[in-house]
Protein backbone atom coordinates (compact mmCIF):
# COMPACT_ATOMS: atom_id res chain seq x y z
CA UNK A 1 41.64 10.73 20.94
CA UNK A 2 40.84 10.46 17.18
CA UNK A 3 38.95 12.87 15.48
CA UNK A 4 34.71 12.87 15.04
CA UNK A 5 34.33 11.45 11.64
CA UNK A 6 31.22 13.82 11.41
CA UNK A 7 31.71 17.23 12.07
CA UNK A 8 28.36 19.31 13.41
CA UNK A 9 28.34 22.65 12.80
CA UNK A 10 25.90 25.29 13.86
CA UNK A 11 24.60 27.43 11.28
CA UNK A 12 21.73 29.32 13.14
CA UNK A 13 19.30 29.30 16.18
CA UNK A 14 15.94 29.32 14.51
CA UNK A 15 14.15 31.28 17.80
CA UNK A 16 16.96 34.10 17.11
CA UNK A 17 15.42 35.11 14.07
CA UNK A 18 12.35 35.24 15.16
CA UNK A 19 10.51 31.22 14.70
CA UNK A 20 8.79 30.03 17.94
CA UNK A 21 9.33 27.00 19.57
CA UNK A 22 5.82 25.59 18.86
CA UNK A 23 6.63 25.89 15.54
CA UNK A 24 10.00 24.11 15.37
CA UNK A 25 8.23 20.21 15.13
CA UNK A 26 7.82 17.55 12.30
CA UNK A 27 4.72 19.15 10.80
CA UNK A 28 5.41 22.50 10.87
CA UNK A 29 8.95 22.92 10.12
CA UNK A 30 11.38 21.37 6.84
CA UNK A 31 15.06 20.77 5.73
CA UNK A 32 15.23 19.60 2.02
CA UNK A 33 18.54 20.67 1.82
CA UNK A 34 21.38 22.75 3.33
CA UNK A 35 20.26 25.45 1.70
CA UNK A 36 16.53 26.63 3.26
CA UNK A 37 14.85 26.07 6.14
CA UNK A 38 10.93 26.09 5.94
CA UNK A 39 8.05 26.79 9.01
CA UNK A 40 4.65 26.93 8.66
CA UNK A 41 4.13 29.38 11.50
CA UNK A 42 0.96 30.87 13.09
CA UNK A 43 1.13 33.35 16.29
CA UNK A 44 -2.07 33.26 18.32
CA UNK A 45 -5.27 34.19 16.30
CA UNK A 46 -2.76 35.83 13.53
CA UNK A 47 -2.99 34.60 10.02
CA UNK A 48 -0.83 31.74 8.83
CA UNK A 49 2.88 32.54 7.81
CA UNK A 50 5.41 30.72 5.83
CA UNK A 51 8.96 31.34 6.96
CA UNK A 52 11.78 30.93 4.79
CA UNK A 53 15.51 30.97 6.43
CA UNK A 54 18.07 30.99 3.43
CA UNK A 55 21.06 29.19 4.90
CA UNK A 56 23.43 30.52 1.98
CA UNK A 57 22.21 34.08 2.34
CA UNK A 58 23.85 35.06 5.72
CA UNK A 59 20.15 33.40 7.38
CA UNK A 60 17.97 35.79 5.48
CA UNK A 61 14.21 35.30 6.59
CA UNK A 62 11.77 35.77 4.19
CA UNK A 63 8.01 35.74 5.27
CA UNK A 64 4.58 35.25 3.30
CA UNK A 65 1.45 34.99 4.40
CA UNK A 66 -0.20 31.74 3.40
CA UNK A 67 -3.31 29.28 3.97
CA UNK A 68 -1.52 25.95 3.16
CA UNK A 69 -1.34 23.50 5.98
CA UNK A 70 1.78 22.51 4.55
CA UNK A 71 5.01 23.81 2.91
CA UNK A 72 8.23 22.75 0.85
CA UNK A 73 11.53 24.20 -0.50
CA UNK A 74 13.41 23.09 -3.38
CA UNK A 75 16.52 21.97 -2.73
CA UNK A 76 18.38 24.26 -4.32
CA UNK A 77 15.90 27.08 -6.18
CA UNK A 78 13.83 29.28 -4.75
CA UNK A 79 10.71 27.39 -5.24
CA UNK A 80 7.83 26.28 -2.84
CA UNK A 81 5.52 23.49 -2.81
CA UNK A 82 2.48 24.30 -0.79
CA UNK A 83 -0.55 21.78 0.04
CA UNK A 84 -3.77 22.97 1.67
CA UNK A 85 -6.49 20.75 2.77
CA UNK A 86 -4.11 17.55 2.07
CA UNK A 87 -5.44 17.44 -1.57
CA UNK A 88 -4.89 20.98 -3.28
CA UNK A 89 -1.02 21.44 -4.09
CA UNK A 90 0.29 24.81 -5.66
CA UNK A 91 4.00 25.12 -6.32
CA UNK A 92 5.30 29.05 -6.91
CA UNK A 93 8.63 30.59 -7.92
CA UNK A 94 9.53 33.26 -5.43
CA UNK A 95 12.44 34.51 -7.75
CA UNK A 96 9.63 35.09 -10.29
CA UNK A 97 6.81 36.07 -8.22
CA UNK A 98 4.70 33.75 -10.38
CA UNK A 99 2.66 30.49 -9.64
CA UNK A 100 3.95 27.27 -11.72
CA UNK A 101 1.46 24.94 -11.30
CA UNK A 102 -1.70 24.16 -9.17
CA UNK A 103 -3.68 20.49 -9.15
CA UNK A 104 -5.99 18.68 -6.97
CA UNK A 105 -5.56 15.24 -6.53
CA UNK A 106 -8.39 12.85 -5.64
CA UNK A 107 -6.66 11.40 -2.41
CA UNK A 108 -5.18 13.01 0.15
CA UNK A 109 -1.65 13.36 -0.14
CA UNK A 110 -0.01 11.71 3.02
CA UNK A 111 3.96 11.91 1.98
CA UNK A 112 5.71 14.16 0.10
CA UNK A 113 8.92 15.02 -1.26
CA UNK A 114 11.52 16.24 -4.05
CA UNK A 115 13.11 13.73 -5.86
CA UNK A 116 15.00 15.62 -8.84
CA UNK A 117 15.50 18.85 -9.33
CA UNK A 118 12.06 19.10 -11.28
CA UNK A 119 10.01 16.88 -9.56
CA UNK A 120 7.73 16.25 -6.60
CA UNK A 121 6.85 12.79 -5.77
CA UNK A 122 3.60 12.47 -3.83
CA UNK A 123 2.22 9.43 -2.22
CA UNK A 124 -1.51 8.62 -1.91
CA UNK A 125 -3.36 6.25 -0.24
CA UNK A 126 -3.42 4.19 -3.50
CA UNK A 127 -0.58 5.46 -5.49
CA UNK A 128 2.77 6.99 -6.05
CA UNK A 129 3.14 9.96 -8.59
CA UNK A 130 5.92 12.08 -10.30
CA UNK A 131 5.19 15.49 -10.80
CA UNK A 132 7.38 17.37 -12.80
CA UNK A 133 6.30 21.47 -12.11
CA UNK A 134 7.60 22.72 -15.08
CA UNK A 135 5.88 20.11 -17.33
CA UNK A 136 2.66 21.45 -18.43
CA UNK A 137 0.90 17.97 -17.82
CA UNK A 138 -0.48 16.66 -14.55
CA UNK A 139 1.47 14.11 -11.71
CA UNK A 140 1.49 11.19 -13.57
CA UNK A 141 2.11 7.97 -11.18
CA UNK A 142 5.08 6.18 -10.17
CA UNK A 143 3.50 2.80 -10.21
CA UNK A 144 6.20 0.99 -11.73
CA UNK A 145 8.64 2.16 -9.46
CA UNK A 146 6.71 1.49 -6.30
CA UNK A 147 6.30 -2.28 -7.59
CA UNK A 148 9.89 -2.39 -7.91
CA UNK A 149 10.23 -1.49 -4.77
CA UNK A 150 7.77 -3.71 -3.07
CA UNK A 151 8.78 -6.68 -5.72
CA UNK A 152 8.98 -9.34 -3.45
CA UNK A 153 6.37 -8.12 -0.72
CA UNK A 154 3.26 -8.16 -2.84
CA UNK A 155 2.00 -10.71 -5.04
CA UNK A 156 1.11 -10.90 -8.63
CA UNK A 157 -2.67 -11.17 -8.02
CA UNK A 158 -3.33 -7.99 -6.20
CA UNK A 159 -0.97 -6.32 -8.83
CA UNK A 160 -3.37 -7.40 -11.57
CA UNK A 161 -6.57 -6.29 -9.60
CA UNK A 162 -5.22 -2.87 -8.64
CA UNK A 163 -3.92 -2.18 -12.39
CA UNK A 164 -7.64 -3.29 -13.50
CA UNK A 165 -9.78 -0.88 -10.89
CA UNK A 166 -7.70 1.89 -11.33
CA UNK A 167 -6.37 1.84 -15.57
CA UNK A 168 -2.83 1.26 -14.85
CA UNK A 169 -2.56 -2.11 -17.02
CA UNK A 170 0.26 -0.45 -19.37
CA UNK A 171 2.20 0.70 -16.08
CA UNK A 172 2.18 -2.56 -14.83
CA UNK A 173 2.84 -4.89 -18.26
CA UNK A 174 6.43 -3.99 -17.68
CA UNK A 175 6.58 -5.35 -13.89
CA UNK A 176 4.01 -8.73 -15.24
CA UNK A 177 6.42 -9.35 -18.35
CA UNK A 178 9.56 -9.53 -15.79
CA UNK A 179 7.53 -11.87 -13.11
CA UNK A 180 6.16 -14.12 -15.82
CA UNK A 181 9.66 -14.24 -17.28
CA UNK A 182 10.91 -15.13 -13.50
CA UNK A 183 7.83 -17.79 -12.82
CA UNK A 184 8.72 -19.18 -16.04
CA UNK A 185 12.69 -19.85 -15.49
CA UNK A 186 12.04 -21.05 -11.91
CA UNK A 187 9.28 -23.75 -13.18
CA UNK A 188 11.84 -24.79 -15.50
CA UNK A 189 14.60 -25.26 -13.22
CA UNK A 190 11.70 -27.32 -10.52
CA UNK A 191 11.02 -29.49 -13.77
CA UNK A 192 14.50 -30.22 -14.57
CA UNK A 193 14.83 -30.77 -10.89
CA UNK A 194 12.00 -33.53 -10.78
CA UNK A 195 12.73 -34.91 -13.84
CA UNK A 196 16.51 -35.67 -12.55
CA UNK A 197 14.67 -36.47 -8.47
CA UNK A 198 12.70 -39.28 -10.34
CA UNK A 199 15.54 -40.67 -12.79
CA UNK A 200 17.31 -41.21 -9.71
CA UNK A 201 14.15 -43.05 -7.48
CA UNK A 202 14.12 -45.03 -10.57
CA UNK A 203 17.63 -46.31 -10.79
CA UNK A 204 17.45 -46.80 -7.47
CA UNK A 205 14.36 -48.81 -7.74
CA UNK A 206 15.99 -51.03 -10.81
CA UNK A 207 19.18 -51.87 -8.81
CA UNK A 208 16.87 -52.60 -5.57
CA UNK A 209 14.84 -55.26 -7.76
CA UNK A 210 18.11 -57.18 -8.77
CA UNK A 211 19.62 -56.72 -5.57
CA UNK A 212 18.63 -60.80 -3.38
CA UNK A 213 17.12 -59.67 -0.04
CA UNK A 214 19.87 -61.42 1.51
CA UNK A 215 22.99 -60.99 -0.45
CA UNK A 216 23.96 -62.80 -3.70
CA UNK A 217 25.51 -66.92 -3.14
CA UNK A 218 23.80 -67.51 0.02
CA UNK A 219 21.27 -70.41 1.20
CA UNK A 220 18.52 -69.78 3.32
CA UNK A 221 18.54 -71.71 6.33
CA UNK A 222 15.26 -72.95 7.95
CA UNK A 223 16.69 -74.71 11.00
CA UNK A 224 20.59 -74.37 12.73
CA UNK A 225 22.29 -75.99 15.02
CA UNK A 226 20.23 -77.65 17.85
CA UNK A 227 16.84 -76.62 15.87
CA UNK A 228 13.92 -79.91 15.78
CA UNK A 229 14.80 -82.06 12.68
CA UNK A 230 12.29 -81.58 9.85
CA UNK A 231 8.58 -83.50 9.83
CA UNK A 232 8.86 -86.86 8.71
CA UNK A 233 6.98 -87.41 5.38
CA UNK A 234 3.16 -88.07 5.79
CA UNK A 235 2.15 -91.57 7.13
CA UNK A 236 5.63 -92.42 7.81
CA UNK A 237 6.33 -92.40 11.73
């Protein structure tokens, strides 16, 4: 029998150092990477905990005490995203013992996730942003790259009316310059198309005018064989 192309290997049994089964779920629990495991754990009426497993560091478990609803490892660094009340978002460096960055974002952040090694990318009801924590500015959205992504799902329209309610005209010129470019080569290529349709219904037209209805050289017959002979003129009998 051939070999598993994938091979599984155990690296630890989250209850044996100490996590809960309750707290082992979708919510509560994270994998960025290979490298840390992250619960959000709470025992009974005890105050929340964030447990960190380090995966390269023989399964070390580190615990904090936190009030996020929510927590993150980077992939690789010992940094944590934490959200509380789905709109405040603080991201510390453990290594440090200091806080990066802190914001509060005017919609509740249903999805996140990091996408480089610097950044967070959060989704919103209404947007997508990129937030780099050690840039000293805000999350700035991801507009562009969600229209990208949706290019052929949503049409140019609602792109315009979204980009005027919420300011986000100079994210989207970029996205409206490349669909009016598009538009504009496909109404091209329909004009040349129906230019060439009616040169064609109109040679066809010419040749069916000089075409006889029945056939070039022939008579038309108004009585064969065995047909009543033709009226005799008037007042003849």
């Amino acid at each position: 029998m051939a070999a598993l192309p994938i091979r599984f290997e155990e690296l630890v049994q989250l209850k044996s150092v100490g996590v809960e089964d309750s707290s082992i779920t979708f919510n509560s629990c994270t994998l960025e990477s290979d490298a840390y495991v992250c619960i959000r754990e709470q025992k009974g009426d005890a105050s929340p905990e964030v447990v960190i497993v380090d995966l390269k560091n023989g399964n070390n478990v580190t615990r904090r005490p936190i009030k996020a609803d929510s927590a993150i490892m980077h992939w690789s660094r010992q940094v944590i995203a934490l959200k509380a009340q789905s709109r405040t978002l603080q991201i510390f460096d453990l290594e440090q013992k200091q806080k990066l960055k802190s914001a509060t974002m005017n919609e509740d952040v249903q999805y996140w996730k990091w996408v480089t090694e610097t950044t967070l990318g959060l989704v919103t009801e209404s947007s997508v942003f990129h937030w780099d924590v050690y840039d000293p500015s805000q999350a700035a959205p991801c507009y562009v790259g969600m229209l990208y992504s949706c290019y052929d799902l949503i049409r140019p329209d609602l792109v315009l009316e979204i980009s005027w309610r919420h300011g986000l005209n100079d994210f989207t010129m970029p996205y409206m310059i490349n669909m009016l470019c598009q538009q504009t080569k496909e109404l091209a290529t329909l004009k040349a198309d129906n230019e060439a349709r009616k040169a064609k219904d109109k040679e066809q037209e010419k040749d069916d005018t000089n075409t006889p209805i029945l056939g070039g050289n022939r008579l038309m017959i108004t009585a064969g064989p065995g047909g009543s002979q033709s009226p005799a003129p008037y007042g003849q009998t």
